[in-house]
PDB file of N, CA and C in Angstrom:
ATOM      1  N   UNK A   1       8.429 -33.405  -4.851  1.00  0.00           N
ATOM      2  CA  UNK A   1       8.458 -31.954  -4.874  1.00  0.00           C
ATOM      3  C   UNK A   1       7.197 -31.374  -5.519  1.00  0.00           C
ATOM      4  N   UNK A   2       6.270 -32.396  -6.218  1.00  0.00           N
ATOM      5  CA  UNK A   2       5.149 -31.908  -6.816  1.00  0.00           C
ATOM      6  C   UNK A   2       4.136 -31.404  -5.802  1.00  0.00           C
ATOM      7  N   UNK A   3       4.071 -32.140  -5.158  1.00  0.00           N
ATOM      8  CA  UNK A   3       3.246 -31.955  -3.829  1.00  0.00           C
ATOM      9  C   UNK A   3       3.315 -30.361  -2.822  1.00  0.00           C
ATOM     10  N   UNK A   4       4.711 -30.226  -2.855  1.00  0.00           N
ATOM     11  CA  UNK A   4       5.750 -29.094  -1.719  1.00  0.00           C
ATOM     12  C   UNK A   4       4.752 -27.988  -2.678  1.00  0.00           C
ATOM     13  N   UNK A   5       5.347 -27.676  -4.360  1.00  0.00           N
ATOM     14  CA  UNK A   5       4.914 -26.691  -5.096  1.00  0.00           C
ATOM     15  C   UNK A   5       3.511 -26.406  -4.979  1.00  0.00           C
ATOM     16  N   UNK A   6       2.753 -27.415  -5.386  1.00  0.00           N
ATOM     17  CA  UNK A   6       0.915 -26.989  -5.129  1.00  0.00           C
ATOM     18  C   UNK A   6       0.984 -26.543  -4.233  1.00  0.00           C
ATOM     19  N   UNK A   7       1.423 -27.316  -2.609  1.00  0.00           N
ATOM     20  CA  UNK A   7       1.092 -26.443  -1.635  1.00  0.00           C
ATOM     21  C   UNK A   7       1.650 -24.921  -1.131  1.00  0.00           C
ATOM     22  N   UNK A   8       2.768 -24.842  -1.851  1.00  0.00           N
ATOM     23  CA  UNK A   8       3.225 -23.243  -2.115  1.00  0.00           C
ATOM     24  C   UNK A   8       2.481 -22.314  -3.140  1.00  0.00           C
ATOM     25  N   UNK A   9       1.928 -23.378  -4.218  1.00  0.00           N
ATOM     26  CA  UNK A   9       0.942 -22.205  -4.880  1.00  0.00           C
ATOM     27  C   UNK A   9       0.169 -21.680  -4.363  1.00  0.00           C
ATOM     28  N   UNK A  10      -0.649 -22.489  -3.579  1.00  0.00           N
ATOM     29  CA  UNK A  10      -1.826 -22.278  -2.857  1.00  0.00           C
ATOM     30  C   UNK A  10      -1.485 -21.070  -1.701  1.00  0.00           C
ATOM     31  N   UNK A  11      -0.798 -21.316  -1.448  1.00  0.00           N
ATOM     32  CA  UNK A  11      -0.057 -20.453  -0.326  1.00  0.00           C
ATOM     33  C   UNK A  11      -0.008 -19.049  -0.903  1.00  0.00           C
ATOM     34  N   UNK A  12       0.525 -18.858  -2.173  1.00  0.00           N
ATOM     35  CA  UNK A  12       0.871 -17.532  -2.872  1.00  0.00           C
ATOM     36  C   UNK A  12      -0.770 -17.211  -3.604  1.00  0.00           C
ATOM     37  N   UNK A  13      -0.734 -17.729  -4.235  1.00  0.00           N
ATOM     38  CA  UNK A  13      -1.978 -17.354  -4.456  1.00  0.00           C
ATOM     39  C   UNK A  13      -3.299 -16.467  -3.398  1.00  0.00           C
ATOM     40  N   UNK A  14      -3.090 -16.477  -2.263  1.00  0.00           N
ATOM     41  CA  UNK A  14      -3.892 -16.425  -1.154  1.00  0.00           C
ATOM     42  C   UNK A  14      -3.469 -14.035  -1.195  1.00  0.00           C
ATOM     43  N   UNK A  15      -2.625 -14.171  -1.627  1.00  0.00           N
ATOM     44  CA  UNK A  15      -2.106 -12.740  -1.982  1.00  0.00           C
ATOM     45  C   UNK A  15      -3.145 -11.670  -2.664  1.00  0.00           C
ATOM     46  N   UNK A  16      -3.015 -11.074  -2.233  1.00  0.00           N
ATOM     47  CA  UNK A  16      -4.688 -10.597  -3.004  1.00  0.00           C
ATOM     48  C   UNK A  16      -4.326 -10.167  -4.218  1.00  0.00           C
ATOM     49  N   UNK A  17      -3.138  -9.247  -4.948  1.00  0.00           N
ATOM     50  CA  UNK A  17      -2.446  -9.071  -5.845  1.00  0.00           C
ATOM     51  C   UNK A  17      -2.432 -10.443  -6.788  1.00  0.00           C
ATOM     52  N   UNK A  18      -2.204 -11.436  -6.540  1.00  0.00           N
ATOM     53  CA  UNK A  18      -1.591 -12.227  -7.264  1.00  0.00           C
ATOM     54  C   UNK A  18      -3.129 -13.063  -7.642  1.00  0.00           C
ATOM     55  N   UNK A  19      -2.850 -13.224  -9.374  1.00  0.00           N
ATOM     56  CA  UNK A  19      -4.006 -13.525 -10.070  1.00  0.00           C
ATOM     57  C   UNK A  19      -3.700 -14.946 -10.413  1.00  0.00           C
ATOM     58  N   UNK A  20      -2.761 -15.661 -10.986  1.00  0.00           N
ATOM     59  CA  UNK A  20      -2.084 -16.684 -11.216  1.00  0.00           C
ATOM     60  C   UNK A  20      -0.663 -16.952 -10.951  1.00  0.00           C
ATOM     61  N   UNK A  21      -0.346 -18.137 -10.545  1.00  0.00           N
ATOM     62  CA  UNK A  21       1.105 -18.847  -9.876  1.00  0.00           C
ATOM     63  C   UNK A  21       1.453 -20.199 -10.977  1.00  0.00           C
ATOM     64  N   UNK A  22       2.343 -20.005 -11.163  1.00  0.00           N
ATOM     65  CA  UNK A  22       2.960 -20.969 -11.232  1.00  0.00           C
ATOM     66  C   UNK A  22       4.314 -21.355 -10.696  1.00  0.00           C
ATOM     67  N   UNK A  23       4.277 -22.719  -9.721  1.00  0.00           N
ATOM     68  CA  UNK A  23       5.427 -22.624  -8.838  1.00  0.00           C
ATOM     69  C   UNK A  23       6.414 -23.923  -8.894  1.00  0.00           C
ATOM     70  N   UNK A  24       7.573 -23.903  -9.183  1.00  0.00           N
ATOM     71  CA  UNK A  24       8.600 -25.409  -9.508  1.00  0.00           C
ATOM     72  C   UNK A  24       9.546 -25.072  -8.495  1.00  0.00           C
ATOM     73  N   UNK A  25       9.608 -26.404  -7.762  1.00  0.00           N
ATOM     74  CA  UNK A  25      10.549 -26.533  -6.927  1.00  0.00           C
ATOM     75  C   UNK A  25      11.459 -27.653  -7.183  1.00  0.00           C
ATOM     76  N   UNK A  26      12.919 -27.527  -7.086  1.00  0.00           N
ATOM     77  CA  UNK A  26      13.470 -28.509  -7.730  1.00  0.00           C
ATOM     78  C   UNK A  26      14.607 -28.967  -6.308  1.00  0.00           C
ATOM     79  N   UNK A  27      14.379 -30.427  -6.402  1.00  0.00           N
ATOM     80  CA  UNK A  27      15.358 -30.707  -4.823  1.00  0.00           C
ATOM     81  C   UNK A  27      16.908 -30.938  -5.343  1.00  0.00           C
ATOM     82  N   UNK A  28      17.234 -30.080  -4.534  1.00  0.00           N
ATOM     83  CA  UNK A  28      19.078 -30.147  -5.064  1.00  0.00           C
ATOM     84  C   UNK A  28      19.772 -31.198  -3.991  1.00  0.00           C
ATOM     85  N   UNK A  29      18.661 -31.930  -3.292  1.00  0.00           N
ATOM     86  CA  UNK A  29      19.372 -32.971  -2.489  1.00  0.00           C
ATOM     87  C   UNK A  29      20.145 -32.055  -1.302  1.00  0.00           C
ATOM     88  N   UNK A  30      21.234 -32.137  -1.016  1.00  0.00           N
ATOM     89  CA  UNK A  30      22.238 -31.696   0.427  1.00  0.00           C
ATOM     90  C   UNK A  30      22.292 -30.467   0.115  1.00  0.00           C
ATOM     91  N   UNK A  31      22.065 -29.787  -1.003  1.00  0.00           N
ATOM     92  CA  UNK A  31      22.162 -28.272  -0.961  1.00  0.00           C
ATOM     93  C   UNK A  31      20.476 -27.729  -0.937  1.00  0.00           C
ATOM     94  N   UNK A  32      19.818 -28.366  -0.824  1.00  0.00           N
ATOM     95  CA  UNK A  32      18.609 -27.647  -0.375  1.00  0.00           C
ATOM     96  C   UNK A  32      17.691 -27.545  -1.647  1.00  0.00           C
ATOM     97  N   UNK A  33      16.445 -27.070  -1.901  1.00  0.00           N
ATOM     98  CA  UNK A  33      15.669 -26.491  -3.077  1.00  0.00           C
ATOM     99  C   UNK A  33      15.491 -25.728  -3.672  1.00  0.00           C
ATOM    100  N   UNK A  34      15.347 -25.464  -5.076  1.00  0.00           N
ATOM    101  CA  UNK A  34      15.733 -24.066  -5.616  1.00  0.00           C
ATOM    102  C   UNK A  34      13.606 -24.360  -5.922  1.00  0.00           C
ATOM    103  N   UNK A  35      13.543 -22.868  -5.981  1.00  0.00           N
ATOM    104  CA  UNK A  35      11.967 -22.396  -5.640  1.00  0.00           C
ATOM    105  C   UNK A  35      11.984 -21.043  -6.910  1.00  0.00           C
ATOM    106  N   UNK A  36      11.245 -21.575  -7.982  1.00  0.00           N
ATOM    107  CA  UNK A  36      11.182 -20.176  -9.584  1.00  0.00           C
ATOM    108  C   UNK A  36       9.924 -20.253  -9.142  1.00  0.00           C
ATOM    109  N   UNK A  37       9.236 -18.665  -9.465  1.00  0.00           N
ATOM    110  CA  UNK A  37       7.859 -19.067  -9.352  1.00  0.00           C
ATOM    111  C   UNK A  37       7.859 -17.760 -10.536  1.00  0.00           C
ATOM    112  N   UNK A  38       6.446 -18.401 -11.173  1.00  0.00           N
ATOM    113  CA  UNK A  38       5.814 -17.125 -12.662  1.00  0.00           C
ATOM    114  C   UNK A  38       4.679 -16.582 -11.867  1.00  0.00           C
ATOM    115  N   UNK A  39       4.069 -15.359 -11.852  1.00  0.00           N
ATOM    116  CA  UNK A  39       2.845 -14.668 -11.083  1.00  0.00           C
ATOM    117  C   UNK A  39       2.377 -13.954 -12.327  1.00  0.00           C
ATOM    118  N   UNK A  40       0.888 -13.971 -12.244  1.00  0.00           N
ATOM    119  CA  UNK A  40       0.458 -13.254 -12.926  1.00  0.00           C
ATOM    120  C   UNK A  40      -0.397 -12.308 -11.940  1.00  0.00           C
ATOM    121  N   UNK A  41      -0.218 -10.848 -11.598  1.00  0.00           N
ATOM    122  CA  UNK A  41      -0.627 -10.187 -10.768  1.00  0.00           C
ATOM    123  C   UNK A  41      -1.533  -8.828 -11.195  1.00  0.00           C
ATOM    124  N   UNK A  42      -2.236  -8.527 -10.618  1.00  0.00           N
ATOM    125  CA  UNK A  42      -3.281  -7.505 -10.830  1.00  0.00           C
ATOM    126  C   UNK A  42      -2.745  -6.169 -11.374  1.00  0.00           C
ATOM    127  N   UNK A  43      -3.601  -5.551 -11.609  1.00  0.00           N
ATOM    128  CA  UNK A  43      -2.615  -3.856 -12.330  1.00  0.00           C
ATOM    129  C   UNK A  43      -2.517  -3.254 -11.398  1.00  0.00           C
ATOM    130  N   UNK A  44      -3.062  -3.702 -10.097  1.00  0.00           N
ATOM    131  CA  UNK A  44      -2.718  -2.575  -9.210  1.00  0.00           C
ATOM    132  C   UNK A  44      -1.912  -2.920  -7.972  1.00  0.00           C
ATOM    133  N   UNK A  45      -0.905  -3.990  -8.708  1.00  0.00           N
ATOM    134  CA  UNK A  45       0.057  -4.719  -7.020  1.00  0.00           C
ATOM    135  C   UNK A  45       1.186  -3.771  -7.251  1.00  0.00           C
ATOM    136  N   UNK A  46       1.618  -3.836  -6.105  1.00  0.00           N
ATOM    137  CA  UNK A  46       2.561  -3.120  -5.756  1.00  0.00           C
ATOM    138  C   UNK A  46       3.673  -4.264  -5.850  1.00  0.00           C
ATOM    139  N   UNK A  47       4.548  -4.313  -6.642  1.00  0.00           N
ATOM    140  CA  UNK A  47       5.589  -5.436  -7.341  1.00  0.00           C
ATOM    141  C   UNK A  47       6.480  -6.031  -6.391  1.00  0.00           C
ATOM    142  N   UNK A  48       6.929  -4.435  -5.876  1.00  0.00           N
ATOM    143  CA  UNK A  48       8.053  -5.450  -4.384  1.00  0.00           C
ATOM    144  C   UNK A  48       7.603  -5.552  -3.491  1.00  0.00           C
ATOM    145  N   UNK A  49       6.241  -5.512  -3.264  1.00  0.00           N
ATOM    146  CA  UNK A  49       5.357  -5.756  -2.054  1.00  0.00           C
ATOM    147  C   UNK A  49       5.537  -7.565  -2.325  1.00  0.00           C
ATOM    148  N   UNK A  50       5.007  -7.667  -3.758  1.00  0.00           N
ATOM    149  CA  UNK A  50       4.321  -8.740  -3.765  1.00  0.00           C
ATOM    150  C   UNK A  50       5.401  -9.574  -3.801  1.00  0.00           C
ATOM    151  N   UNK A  51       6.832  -9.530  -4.466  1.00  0.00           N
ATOM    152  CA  UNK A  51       8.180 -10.292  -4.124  1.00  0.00           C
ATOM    153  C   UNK A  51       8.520 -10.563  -2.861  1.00  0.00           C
ATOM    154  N   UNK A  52       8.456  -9.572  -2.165  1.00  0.00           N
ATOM    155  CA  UNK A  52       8.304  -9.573  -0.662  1.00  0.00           C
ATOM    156  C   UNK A  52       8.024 -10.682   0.253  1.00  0.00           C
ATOM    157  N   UNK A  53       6.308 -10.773  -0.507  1.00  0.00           N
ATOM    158  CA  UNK A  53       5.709 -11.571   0.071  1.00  0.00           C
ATOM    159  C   UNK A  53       5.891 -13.094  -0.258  1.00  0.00           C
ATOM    160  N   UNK A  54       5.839 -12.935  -1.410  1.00  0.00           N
ATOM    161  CA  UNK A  54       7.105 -14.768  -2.282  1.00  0.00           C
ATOM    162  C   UNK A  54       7.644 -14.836  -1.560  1.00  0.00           C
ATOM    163  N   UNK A  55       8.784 -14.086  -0.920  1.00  0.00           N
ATOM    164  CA  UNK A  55       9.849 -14.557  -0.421  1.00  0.00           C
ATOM    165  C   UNK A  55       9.723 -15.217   1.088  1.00  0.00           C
ATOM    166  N   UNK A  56       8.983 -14.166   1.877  1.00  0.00           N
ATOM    167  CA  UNK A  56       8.629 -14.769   3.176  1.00  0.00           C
ATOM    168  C   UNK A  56       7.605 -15.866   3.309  1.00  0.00           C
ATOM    169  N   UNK A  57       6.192 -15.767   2.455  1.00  0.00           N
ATOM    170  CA  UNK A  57       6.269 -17.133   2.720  1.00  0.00           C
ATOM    171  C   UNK A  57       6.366 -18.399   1.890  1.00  0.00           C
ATOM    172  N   UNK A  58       7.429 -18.197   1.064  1.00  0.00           N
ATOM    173  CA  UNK A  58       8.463 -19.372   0.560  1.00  0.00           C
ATOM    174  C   UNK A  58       9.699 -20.289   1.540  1.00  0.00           C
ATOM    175  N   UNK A  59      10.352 -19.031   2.193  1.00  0.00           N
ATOM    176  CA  UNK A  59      11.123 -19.113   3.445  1.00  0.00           C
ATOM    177  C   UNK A  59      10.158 -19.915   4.388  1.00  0.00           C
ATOM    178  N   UNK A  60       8.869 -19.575   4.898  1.00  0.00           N
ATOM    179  CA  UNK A  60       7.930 -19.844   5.906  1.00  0.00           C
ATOM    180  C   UNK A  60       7.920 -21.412   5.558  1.00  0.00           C
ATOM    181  N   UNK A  61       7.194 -21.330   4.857  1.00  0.00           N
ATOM    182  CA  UNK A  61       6.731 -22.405   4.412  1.00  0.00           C
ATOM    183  C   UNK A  61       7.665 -23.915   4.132  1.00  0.00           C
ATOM    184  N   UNK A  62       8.558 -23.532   3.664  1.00  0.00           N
ATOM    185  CA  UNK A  62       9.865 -24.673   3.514  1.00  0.00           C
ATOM    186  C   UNK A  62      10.232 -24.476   5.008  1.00  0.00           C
ATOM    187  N   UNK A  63      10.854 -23.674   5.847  1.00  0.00           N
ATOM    188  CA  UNK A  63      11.445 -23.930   6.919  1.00  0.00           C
ATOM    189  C   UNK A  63      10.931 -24.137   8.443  1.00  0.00           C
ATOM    190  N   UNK A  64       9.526 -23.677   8.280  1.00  0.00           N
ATOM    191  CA  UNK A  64       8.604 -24.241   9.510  1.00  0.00           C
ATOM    192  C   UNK A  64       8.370 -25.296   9.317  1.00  0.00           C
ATOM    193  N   UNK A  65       7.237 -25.781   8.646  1.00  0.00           N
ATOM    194  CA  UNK A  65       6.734 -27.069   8.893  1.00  0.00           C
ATOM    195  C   UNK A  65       7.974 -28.253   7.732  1.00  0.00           C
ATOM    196  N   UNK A  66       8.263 -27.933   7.133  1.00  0.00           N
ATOM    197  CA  UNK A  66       9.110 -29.193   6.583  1.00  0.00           C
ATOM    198  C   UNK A  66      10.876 -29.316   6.631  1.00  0.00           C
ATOM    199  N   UNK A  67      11.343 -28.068   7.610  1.00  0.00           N
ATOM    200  CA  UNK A  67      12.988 -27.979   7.710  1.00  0.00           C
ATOM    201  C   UNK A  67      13.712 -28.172   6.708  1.00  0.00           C
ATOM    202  N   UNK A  68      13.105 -27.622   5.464  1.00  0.00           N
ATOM    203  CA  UNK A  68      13.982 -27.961   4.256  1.00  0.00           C
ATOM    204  C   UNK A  68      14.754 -26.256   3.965  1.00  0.00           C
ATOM    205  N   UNK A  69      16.258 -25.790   3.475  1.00  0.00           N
ATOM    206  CA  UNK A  69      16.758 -25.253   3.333  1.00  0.00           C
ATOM    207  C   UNK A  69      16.282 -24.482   1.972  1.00  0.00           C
ATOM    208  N   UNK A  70      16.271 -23.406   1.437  1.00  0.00           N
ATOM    209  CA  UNK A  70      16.708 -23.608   0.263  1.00  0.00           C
ATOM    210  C   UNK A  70      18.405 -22.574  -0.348  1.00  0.00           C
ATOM    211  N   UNK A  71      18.233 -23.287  -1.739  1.00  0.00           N
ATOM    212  CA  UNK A  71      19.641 -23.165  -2.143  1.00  0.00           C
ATOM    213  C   UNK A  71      20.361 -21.888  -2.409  1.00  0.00           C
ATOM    214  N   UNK A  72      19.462 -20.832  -2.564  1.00  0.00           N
ATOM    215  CA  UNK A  72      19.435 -19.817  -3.058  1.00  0.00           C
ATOM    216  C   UNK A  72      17.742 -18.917  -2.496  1.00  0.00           C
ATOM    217  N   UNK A  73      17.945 -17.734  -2.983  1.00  0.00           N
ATOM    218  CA  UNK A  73      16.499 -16.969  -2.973  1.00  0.00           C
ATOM    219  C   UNK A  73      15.925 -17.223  -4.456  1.00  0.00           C
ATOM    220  N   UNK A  74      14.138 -17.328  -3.722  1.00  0.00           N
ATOM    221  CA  UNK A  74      13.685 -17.399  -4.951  1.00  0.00           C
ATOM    222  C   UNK A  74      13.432 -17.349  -5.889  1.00  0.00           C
ATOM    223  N   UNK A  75      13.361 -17.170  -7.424  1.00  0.00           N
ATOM    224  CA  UNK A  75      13.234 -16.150  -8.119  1.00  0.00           C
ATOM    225  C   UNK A  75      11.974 -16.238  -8.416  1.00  0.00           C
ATOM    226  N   UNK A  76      10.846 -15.213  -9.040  1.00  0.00           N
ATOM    227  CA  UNK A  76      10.344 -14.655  -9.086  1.00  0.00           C
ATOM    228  C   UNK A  76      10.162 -13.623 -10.189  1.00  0.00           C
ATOM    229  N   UNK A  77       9.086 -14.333 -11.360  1.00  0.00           N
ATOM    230  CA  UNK A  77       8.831 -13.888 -12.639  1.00  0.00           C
ATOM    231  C   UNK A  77       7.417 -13.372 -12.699  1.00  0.00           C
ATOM    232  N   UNK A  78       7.552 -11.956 -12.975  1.00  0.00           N
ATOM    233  CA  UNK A  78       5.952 -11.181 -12.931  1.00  0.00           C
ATOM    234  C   UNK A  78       5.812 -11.012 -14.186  1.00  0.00           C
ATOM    235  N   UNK A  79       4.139 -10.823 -14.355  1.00  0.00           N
ATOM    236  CA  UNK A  79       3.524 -10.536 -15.682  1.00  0.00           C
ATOM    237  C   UNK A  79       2.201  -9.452 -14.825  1.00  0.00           C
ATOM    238  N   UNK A  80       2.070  -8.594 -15.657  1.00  0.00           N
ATOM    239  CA  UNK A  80       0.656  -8.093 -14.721  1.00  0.00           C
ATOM    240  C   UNK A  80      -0.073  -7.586 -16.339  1.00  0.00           C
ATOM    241  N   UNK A  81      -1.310  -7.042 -15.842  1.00  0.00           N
ATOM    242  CA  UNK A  81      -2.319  -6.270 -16.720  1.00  0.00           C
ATOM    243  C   UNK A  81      -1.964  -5.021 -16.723  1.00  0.00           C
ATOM    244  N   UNK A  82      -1.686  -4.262 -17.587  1.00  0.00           N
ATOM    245  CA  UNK A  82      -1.716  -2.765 -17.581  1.00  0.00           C
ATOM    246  C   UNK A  82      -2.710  -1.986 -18.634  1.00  0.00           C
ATOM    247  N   UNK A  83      -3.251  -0.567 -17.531  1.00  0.00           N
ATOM    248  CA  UNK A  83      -3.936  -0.348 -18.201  1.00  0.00           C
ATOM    249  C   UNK A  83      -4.004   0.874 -19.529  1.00  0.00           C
ATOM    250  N   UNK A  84      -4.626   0.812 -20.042  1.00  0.00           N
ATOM    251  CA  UNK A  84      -4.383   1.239 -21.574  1.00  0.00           C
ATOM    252  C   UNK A  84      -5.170   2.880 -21.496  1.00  0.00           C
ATOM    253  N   UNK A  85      -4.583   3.578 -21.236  1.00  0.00           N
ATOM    254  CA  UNK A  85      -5.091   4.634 -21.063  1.00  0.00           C
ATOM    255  C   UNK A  85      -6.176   5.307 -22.227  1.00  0.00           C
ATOM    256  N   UNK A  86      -5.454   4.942 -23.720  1.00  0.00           N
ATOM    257  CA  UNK A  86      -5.905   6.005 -24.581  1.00  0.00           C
ATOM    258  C   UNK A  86      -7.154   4.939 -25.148  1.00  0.00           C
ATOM    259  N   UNK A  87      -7.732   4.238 -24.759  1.00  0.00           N
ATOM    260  CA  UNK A  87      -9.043   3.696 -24.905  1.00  0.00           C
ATOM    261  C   UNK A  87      -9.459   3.024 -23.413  1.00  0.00           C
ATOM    262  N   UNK A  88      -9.281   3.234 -22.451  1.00  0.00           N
ATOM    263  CA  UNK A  88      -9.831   3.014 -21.573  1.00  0.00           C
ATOM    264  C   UNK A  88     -10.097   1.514 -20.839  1.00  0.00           C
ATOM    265  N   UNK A  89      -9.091   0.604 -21.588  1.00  0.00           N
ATOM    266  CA  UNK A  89      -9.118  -0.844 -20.940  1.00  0.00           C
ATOM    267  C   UNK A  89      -7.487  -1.857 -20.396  1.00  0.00           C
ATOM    268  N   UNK A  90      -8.335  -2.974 -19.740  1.00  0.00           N
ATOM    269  CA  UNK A  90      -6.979  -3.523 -19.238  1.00  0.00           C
ATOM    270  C   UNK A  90      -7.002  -4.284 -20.100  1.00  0.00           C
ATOM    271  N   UNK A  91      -5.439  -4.850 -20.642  1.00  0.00           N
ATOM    272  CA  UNK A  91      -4.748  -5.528 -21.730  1.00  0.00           C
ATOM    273  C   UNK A  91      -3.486  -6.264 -20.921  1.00  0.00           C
ATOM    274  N   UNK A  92      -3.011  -7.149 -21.337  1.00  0.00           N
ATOM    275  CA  UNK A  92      -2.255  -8.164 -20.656  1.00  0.00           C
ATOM    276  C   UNK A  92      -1.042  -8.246 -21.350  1.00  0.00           C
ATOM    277  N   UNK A  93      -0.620  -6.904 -21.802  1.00  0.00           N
ATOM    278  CA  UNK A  93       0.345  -6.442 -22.550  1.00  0.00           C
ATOM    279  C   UNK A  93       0.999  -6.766 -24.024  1.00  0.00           C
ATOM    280  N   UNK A  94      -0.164  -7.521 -24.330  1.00  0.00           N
ATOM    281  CA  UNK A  94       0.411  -7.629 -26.116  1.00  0.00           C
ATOM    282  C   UNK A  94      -0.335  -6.322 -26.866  1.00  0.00           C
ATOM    283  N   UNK A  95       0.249  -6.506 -27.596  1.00  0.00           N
ATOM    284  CA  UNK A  95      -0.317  -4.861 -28.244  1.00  0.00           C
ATOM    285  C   UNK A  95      -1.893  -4.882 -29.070  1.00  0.00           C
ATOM    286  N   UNK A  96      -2.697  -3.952 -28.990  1.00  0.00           N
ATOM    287  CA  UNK A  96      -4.331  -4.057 -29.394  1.00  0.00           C
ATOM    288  C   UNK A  96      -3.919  -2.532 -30.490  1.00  0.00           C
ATOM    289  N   UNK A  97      -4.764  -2.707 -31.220  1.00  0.00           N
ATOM    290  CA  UNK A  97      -4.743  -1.173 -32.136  1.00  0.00           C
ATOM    291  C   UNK A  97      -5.424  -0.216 -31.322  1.00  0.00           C
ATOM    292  N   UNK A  98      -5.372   0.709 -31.417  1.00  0.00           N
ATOM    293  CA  UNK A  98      -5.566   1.846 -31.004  1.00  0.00           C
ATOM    294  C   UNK A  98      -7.191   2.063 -31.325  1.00  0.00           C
ATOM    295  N   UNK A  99      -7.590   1.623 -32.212  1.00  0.00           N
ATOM    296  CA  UNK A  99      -9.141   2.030 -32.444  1.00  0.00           C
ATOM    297  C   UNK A  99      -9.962   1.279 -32.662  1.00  0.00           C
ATOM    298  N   UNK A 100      -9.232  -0.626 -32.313  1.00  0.00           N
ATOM    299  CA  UNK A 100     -10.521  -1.094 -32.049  1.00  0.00           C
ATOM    300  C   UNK A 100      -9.606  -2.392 -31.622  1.00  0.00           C
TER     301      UNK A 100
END
């Protein structure tokens, strides 16, 4: 399954939104694969665009070329940059002081 995941990172990653992936796929055997993925995505993605897009080609990808099921829908853990208005920069959401 190490193999399946890289090649689904790679896959997600290709998203223009999406800055970093991290993707675990775990084989549940006869019930199919469960698929978590962590994203670290730009300040300016559009969030359920970009779930969206996890999802279809997670679906794609497991059920075209390798006929594997999965067990459930994916889940799908975002982190993004937001930007900091009252000094003028992007921050990755831990907190910065205000004046420097």
């Amino acid at each position: 399954m190490t193999e399946v995941a890289a090649q689904l990172r790679s896959l997600i990653l290709q998203a223009d939104a999406v800055r970093e992936a991290d993707v675990q796929v775990d084989n549940l055997h006869r019930n199919g694969v469960r698929v978590a993925t962590r994203l670290h995505v730009a300040s300016h993605a559009d969030l359920n665009r970009t779930v969206e897009v996890v999802f279809e080609q997670t679906e794609w990808f497991l059920h075209a070329p390798l006929l594997v099921r999965l067990s459930s829908i994916p889940s799908v853990e975002l982190s993004f940059d937001e930007l900091d208005l009252r000094v003028g920069r992007v921050h990755d959401g831990r907190a910065h002081a205000a004046g420097g």
